[in-house]
N, C-alpha and C. Protein backbone atom coordinates (compact mmCIF):
# COMPACT_ATOMS: atom_id res chain seq x y z
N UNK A 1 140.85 51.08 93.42
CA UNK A 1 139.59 51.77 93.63
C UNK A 1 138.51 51.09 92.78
N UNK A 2 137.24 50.86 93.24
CA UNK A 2 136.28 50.06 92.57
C UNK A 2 135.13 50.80 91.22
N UNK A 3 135.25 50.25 90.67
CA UNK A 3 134.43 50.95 89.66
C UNK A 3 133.26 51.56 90.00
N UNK A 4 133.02 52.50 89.69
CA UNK A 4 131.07 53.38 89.76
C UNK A 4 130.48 53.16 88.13
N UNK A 5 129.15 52.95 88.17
CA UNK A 5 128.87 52.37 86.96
C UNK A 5 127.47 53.60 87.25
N UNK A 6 127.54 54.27 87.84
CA UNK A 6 126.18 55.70 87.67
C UNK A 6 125.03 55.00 86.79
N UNK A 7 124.66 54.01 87.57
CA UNK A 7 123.04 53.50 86.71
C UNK A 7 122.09 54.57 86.91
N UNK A 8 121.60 54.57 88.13
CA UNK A 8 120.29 55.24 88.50
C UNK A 8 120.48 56.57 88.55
N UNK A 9 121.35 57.41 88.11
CA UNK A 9 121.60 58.71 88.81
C UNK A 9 122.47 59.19 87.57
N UNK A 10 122.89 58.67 86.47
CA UNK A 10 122.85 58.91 85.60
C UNK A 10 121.23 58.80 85.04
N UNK A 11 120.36 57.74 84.55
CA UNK A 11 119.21 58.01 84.45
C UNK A 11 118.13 59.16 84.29
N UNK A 12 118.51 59.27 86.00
CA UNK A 12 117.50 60.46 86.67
C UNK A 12 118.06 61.49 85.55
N UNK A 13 119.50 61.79 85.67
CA UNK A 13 119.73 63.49 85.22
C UNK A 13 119.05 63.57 83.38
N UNK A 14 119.82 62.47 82.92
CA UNK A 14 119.08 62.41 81.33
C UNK A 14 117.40 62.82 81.37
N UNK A 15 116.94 61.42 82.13
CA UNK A 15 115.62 62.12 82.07
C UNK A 15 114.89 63.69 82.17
N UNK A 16 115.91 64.24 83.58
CA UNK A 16 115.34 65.21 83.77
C UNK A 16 115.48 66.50 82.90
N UNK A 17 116.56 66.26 81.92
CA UNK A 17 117.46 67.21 80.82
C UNK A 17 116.10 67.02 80.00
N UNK A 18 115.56 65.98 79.52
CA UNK A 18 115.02 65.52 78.48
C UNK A 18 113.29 66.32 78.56
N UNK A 19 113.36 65.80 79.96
CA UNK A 19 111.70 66.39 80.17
C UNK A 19 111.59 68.12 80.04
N UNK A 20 112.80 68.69 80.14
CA UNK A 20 112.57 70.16 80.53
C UNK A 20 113.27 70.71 78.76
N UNK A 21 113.44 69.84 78.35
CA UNK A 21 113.42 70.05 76.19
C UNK A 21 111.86 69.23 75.43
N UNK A 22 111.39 69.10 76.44
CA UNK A 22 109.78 68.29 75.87
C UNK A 22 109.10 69.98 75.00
N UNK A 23 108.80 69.90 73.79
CA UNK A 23 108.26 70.67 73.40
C UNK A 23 109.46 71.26 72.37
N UNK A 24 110.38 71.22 72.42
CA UNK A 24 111.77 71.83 71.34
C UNK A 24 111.84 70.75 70.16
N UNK A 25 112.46 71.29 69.03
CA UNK A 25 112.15 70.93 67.93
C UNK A 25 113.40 69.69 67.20
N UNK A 26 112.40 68.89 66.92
CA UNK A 26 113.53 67.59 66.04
C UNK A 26 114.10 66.82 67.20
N UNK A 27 115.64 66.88 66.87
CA UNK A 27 116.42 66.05 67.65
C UNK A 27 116.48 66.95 69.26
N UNK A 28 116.16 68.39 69.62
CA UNK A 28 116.37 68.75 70.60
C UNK A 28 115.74 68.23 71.72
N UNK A 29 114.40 67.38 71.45
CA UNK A 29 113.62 67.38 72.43
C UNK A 29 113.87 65.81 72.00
N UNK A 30 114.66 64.63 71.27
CA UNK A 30 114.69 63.48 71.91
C UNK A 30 116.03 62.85 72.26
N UNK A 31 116.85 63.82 71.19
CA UNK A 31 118.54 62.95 71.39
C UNK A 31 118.97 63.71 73.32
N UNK A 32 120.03 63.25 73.68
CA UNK A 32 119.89 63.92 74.94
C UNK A 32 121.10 64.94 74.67
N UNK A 33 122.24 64.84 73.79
CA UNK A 33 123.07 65.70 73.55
C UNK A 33 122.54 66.92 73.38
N UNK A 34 121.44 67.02 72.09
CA UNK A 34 120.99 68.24 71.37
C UNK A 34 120.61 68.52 72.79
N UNK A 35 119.30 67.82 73.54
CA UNK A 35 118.63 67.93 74.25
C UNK A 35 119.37 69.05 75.29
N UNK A 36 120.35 68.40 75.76
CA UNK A 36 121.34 69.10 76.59
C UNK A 36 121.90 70.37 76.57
N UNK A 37 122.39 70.56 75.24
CA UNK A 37 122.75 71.76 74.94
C UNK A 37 121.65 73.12 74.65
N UNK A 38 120.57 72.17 73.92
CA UNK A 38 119.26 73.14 74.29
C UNK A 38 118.73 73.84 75.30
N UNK A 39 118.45 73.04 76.46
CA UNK A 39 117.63 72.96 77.70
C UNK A 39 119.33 74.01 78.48
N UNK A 40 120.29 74.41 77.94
CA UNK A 40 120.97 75.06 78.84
C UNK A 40 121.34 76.28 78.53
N UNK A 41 121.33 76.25 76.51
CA UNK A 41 120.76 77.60 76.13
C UNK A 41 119.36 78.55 76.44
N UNK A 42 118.23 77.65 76.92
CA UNK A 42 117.23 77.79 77.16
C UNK A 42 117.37 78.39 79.06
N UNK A 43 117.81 77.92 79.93
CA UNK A 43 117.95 78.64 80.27
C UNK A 43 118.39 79.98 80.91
N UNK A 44 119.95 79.95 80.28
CA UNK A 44 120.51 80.57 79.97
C UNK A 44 120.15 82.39 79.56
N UNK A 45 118.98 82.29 78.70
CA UNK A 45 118.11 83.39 77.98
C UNK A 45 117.07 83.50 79.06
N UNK A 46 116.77 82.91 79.98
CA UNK A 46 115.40 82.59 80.55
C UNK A 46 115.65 83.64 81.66
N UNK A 47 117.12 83.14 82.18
CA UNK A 47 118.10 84.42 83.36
C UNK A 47 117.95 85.74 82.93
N UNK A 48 118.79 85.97 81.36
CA UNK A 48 118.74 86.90 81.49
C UNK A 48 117.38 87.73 80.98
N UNK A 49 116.69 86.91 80.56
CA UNK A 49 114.91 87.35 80.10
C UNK A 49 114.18 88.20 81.46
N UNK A 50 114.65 87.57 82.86
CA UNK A 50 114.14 87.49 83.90
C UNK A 50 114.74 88.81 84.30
N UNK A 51 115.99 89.41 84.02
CA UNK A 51 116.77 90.45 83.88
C UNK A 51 115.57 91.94 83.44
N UNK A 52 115.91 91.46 82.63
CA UNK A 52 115.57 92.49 80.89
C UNK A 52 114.52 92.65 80.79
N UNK A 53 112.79 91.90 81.70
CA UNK A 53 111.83 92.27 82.02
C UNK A 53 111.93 93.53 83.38
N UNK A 54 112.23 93.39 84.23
CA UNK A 54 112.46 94.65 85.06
C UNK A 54 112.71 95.82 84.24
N UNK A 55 113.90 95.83 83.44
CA UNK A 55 114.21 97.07 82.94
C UNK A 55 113.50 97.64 82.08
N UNK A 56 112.44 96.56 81.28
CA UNK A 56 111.53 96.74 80.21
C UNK A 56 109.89 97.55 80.78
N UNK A 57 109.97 97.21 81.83
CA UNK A 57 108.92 97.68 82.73
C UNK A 57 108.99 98.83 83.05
N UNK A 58 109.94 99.58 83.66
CA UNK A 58 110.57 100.34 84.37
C UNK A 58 110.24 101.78 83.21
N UNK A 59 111.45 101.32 81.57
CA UNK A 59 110.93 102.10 80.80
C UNK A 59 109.24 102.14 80.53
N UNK A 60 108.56 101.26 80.33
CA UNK A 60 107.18 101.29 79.90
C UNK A 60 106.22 102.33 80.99
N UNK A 61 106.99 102.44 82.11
CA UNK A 61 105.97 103.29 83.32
C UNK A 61 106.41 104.23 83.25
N UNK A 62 107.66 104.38 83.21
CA UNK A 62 108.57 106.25 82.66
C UNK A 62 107.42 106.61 81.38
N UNK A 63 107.31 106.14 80.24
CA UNK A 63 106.49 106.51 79.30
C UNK A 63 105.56 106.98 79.63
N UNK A 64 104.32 105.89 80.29
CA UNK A 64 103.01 106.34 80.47
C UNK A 64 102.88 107.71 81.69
N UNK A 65 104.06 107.89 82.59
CA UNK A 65 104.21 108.84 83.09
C UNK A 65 104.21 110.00 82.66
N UNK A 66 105.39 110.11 82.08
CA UNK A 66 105.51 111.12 81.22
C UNK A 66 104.31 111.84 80.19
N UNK A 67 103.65 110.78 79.56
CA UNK A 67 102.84 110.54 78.77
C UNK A 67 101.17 111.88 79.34
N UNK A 68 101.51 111.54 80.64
CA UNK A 68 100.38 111.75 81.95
C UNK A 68 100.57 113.52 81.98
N UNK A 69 101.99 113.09 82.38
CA UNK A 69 102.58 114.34 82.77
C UNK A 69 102.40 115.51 81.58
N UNK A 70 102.62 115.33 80.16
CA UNK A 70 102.65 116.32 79.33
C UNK A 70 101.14 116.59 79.10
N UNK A 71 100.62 115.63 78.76
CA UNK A 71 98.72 116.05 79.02
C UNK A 71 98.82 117.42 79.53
N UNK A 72 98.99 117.66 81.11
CA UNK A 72 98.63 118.35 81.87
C UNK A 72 99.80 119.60 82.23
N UNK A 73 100.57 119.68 80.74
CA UNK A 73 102.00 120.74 80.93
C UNK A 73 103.42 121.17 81.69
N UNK A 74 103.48 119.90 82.00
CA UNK A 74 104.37 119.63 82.90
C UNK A 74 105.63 118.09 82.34
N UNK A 75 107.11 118.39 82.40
CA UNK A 75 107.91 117.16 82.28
C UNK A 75 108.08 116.30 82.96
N UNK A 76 108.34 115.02 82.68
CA UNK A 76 108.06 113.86 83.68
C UNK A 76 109.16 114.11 84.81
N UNK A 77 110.82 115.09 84.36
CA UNK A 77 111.33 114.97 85.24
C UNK A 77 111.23 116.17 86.52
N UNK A 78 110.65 117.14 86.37
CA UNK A 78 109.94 118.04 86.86
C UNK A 78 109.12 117.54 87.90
N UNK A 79 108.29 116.51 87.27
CA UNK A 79 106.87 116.11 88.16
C UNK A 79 107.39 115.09 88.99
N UNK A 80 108.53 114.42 88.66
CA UNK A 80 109.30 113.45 89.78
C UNK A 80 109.96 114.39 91.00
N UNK A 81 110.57 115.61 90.39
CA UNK A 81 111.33 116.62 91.21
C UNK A 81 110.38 116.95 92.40
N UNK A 82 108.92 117.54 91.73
CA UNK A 82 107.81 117.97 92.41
C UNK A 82 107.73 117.18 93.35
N UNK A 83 106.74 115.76 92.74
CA UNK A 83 106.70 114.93 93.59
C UNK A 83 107.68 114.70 95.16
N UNK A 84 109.07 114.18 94.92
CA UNK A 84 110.24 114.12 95.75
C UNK A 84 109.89 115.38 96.64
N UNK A 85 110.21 116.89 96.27
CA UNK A 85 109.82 117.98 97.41
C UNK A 85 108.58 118.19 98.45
N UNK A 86 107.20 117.56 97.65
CA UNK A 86 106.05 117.47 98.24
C UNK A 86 105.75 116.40 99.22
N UNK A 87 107.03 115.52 99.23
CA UNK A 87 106.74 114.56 100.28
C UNK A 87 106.21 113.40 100.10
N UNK A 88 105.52 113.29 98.20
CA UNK A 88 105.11 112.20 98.10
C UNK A 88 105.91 110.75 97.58
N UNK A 89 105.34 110.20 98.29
CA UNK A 89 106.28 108.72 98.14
C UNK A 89 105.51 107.32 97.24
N UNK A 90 105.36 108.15 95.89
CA UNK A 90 104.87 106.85 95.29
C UNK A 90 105.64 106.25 94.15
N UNK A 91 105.95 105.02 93.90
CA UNK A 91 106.36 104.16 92.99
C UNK A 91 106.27 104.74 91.54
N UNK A 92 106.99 103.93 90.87
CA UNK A 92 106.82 104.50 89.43
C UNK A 92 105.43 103.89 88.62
N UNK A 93 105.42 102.20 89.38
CA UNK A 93 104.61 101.69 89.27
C UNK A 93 103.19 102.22 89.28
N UNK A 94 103.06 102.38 90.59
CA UNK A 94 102.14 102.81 91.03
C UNK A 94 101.46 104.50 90.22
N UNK A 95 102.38 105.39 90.04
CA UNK A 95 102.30 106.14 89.68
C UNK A 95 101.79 106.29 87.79
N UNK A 96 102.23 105.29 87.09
CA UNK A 96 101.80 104.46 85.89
C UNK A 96 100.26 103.94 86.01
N UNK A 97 100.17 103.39 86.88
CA UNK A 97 99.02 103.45 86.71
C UNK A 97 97.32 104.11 86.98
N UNK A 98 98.59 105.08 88.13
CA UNK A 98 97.19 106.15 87.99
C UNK A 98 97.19 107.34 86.65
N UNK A 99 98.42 107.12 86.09
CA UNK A 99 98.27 107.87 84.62
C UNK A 99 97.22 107.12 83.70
N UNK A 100 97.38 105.63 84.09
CA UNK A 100 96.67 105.00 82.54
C UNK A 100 95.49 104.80 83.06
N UNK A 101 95.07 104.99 84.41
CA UNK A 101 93.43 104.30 84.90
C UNK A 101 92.48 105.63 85.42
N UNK A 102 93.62 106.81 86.11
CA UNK A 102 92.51 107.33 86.83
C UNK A 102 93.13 108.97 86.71
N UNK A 103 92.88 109.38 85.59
CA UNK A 103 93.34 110.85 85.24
C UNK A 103 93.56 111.62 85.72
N UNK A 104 91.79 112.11 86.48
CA UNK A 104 91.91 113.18 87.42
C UNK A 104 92.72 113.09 88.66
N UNK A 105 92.86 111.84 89.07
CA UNK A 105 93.87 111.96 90.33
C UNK A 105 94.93 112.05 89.94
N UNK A 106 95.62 111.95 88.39
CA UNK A 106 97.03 112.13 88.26
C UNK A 106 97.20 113.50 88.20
N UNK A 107 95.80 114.27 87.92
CA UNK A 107 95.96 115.38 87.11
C UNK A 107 96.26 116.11 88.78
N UNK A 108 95.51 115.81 90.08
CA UNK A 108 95.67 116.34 91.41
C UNK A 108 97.23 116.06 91.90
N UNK A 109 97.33 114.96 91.13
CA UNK A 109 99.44 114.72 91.82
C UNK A 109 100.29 115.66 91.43
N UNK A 110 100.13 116.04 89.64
CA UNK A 110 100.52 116.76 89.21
C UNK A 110 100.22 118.57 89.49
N UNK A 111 99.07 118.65 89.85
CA UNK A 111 99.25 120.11 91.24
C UNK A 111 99.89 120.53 91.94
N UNK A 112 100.20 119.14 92.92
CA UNK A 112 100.68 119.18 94.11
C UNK A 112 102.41 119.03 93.26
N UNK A 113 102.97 118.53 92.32
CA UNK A 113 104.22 118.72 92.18
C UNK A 113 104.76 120.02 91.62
N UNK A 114 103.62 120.53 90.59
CA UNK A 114 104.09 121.84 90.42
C UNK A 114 104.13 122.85 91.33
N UNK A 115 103.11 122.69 92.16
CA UNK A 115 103.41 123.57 93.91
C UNK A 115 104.46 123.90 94.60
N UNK A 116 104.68 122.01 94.76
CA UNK A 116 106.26 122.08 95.67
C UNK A 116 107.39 122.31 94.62
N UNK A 117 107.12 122.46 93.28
CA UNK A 117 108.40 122.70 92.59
C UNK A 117 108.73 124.02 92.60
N UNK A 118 107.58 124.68 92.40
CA UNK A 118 107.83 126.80 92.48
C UNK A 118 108.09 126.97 94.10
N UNK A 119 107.84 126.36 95.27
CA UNK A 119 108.00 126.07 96.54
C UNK A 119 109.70 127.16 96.66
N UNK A 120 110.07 126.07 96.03
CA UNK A 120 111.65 125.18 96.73
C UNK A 120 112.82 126.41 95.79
């Protein structure tokens, strides 16, 4: 069987290890070993960063919800309950930010959930 001597394609991959540790510190961003092992811890954390932002969000809009919700005497899980019976179908997202931007309409959502909650 004939020898492979991976010139160009070895190359490419070093380089490309190397360019995506441009900016890491000392030997990480020129030896290609460090380089290597860096750039795979790196993204490695980057996955699960990409993770762990959703869930970080998720709590941060439960808060300002809630947050909304007690203002106006009512628990956030109550006003989700409400919400759900009254038919309304909005995001948590969405719902976050009419707590943090536009009061009085949270303060009208929160009507309509205590309504359908004594409703049911």
């Amino acid at each position: 069987m004939p020898r492979v001597k991976r010139g160009t394609h070895r190359r490419a991959s070093r380089k490309k290890t190397l360019h995506l540790a441009e900016g890491f510190f000392l030997n990480k961003s020129k030896l290609y070993r460090a380089a290597q092992e860096a750039v795979e811890r790196s993204l490695r954390h980057g996955y699960i960063g990409r993770r762990q932002k959703k869930r970080l969000f998720r709590s941060l809009w439960i808060v300002r919800i809630n947050a909304g919700c007690r203002t106006a005497g009512m628990s956030y899980s109550r006003f989700i309950d409400g919400l759900k019976k009254a038919g309304i179908d909005l995001n948590r997202k969405m719902l976050a930010e009419i707590a943090y931007h536009d009061l009085p309409a949270f303060q009208q959502l929160v009507e309509k959930a205590k309504a359908a909650g004594t409703r049911a």
